[in-house]
N, C-alpha and C. Protein backbone atom coordinates (compact mmCIF):
# COMPACT_ATOMS: atom_id res chain seq x y z
N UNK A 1 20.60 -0.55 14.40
CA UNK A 1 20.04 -1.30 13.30
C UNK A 1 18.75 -0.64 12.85
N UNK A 2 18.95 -0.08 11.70
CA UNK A 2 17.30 0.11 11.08
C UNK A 2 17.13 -0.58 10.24
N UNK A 3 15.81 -1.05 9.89
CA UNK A 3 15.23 -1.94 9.16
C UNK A 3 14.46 -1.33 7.97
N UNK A 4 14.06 -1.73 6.80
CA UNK A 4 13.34 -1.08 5.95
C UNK A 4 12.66 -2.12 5.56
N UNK A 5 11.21 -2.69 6.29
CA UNK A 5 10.42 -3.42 5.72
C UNK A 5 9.30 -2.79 4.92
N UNK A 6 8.51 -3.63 4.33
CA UNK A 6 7.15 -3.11 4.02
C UNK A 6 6.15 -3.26 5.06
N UNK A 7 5.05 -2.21 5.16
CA UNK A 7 4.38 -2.55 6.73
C UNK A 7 3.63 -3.93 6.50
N UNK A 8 3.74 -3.93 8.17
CA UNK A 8 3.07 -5.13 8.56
C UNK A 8 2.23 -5.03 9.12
N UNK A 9 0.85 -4.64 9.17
CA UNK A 9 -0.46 -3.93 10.29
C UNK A 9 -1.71 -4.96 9.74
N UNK A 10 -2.37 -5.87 10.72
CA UNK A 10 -3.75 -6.24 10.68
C UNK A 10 -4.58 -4.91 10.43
N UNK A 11 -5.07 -3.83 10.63
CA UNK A 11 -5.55 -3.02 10.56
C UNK A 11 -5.67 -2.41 9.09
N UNK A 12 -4.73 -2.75 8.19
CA UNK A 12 -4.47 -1.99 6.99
C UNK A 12 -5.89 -1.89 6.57
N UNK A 13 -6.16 -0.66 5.50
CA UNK A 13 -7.50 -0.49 5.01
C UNK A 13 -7.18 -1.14 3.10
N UNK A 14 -8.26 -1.53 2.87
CA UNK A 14 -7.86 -1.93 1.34
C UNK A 14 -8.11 -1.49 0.67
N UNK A 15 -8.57 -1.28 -0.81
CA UNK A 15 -8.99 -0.33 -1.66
C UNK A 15 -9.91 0.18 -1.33
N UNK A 16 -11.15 -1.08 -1.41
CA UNK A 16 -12.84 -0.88 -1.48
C UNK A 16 -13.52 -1.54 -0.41
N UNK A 17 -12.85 -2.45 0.59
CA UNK A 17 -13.11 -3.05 1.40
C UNK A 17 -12.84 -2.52 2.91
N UNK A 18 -13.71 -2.96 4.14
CA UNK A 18 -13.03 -2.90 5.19
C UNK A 18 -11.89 -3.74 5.61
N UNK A 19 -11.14 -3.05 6.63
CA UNK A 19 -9.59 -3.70 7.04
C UNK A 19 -9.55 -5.38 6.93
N UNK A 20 -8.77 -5.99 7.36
CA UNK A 20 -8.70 -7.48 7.31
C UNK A 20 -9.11 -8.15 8.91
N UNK A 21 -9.21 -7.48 9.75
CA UNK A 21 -10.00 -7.39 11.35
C UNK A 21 -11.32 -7.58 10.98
N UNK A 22 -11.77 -6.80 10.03
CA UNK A 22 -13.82 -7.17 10.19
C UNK A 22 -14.18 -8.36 9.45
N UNK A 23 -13.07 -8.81 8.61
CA UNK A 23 -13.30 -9.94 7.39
C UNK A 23 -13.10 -11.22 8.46
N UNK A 24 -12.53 -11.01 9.40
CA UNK A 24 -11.88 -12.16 10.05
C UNK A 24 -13.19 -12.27 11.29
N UNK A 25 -13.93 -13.26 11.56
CA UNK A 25 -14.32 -13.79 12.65
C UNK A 25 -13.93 -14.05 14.39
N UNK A 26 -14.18 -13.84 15.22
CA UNK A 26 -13.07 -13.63 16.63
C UNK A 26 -13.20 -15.18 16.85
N UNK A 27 -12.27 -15.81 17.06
CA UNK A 27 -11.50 -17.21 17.18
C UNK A 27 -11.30 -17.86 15.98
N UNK A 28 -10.96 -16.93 14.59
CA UNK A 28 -10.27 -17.73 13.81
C UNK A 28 -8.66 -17.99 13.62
N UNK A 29 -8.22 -18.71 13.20
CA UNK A 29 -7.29 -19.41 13.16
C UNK A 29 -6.09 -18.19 13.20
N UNK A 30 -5.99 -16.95 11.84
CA UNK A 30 -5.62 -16.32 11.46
C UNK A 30 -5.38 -15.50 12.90
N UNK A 31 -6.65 -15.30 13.79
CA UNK A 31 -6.17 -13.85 14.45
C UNK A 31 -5.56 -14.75 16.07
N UNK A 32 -5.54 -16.64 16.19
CA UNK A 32 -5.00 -17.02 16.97
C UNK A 32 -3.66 -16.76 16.75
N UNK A 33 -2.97 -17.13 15.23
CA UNK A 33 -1.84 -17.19 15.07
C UNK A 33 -1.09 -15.60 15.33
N UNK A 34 -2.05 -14.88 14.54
CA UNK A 34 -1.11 -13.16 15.31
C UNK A 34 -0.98 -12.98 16.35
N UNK A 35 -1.88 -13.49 17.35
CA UNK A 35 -1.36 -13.04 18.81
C UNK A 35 0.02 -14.11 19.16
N UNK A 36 -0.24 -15.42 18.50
CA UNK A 36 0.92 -16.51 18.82
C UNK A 36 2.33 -15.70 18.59
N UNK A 37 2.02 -14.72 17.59
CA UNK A 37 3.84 -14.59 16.51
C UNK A 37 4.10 -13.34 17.05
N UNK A 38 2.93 -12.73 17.73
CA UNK A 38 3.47 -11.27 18.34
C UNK A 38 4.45 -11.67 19.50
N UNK A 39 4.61 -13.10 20.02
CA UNK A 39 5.44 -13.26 21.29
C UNK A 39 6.44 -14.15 20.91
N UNK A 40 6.76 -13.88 19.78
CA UNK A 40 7.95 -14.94 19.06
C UNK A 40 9.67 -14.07 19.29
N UNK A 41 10.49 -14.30 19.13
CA UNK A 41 11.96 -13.85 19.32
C UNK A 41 12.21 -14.12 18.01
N UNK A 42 11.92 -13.28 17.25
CA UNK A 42 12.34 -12.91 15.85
C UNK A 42 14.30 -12.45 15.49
N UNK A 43 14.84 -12.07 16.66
CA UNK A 43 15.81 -11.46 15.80
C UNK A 43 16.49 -12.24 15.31
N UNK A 44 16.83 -13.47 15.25
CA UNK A 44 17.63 -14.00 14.79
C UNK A 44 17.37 -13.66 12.62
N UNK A 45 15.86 -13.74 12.61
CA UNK A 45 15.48 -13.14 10.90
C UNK A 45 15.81 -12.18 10.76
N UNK A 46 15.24 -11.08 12.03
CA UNK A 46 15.66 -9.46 11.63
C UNK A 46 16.89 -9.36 11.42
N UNK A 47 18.02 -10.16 12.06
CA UNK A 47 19.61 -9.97 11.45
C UNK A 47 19.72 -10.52 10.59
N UNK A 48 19.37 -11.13 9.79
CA UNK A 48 19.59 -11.62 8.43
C UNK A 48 19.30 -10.14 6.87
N UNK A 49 18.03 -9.52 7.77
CA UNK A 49 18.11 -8.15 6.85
C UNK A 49 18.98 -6.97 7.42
N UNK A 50 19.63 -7.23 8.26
CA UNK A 50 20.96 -6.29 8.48
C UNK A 50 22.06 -5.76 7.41
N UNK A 51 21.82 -4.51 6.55
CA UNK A 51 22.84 -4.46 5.42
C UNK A 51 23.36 -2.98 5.63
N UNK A 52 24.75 -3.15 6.00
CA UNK A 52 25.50 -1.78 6.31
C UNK A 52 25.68 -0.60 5.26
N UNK A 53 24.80 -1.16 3.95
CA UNK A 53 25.50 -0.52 3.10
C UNK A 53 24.02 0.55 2.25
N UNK A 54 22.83 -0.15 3.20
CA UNK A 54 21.51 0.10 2.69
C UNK A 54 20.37 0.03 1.80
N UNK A 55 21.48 -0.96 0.58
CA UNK A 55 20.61 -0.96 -0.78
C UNK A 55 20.03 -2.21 -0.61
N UNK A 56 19.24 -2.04 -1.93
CA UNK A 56 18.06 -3.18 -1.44
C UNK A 56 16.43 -3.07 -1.41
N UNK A 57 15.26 -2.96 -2.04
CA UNK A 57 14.54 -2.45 -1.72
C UNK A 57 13.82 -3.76 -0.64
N UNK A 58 12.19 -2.73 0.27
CA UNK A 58 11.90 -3.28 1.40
C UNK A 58 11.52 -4.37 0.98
N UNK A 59 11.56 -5.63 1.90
CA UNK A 59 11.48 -6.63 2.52
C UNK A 59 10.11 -7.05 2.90
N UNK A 60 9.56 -7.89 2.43
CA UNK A 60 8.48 -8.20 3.47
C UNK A 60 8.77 -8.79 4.65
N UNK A 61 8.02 -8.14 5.69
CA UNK A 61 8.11 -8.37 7.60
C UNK A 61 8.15 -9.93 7.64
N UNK A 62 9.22 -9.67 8.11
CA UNK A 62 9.91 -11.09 8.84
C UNK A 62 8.22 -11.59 9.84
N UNK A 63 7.32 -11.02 10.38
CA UNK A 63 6.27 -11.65 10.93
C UNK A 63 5.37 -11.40 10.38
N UNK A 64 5.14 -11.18 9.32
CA UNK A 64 4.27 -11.05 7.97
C UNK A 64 4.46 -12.70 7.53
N UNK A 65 5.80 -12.88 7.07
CA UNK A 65 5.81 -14.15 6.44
C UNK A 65 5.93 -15.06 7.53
N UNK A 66 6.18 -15.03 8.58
CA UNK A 66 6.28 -16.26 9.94
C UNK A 66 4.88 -16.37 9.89
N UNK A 67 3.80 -15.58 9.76
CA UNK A 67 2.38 -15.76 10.30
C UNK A 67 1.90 -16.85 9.11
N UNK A 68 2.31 -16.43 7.70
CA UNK A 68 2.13 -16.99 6.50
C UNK A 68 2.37 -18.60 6.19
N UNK A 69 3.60 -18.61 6.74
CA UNK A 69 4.13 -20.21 7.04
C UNK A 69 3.49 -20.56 7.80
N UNK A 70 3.29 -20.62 9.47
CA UNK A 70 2.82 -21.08 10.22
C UNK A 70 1.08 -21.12 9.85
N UNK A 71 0.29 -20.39 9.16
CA UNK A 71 -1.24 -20.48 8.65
C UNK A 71 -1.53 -21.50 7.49
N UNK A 72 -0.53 -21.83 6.59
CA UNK A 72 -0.15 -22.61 5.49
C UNK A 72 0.08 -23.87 6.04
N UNK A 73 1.09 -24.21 7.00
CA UNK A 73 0.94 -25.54 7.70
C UNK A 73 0.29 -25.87 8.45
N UNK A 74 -0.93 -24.61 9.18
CA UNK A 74 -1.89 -25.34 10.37
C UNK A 74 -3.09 -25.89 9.39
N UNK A 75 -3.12 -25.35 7.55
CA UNK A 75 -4.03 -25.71 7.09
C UNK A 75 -3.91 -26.59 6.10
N UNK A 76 -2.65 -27.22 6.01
CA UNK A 76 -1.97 -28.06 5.13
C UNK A 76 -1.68 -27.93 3.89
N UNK A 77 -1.40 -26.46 3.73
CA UNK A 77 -1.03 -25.92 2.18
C UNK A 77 0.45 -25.37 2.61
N UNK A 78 1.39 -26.52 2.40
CA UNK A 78 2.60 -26.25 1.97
C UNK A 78 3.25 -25.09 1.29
N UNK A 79 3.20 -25.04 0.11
CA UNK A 79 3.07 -23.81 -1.38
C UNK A 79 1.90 -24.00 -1.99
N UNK A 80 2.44 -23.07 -3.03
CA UNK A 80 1.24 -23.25 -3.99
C UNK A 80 2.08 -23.10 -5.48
N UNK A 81 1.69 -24.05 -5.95
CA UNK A 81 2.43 -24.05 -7.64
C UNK A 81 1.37 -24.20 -8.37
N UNK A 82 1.98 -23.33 -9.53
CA UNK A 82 0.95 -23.24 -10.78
C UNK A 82 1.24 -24.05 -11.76
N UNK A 83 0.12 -24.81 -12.28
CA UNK A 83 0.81 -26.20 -13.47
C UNK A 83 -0.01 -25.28 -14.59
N UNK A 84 0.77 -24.71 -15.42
CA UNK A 84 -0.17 -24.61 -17.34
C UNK A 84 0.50 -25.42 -18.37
């Protein structure tokens, strides 16, 4: 099985800014939940992007968006919809 996500790295550097590690404080919520989802049993998602045939472009990381959900409900933002 290979996968073709888009990366998934705390570390990433941003345009003009430092990474998302120095923005973040040590015991916030954000860097509890990455260590929580680094010990999660994901494959049951990763087989869902299983495609024998390859097309498709990448995916955002199945623990990209698990971290996303789970940070959204520890802070009680469900979604987010736009009313104009």
């Amino acid at each position: 099985m290979s996968f073709q996500f888009r990366a998934c790295t705390l570390d990433q550097p941003l345009l003009l800014a430092p990474s998302l590690q120095q923005w973040l404080p040590e015991g916030h919520l954000a860097r509890f939940l990455a260590d929580v989802t680094d010990q999660l049993e994901l494959s049951a998602i990763y087989s869902a992007y299983d495609r024998p045939d390859g097309r498709g472009q990448a995916g955002y990381h199945p623990l990209l968006m698990t971290r996303l959900l789970l940070y959204g409900y520890c802070v009680g933002v469900a979604s987010v919809v736009s009313h104009k």
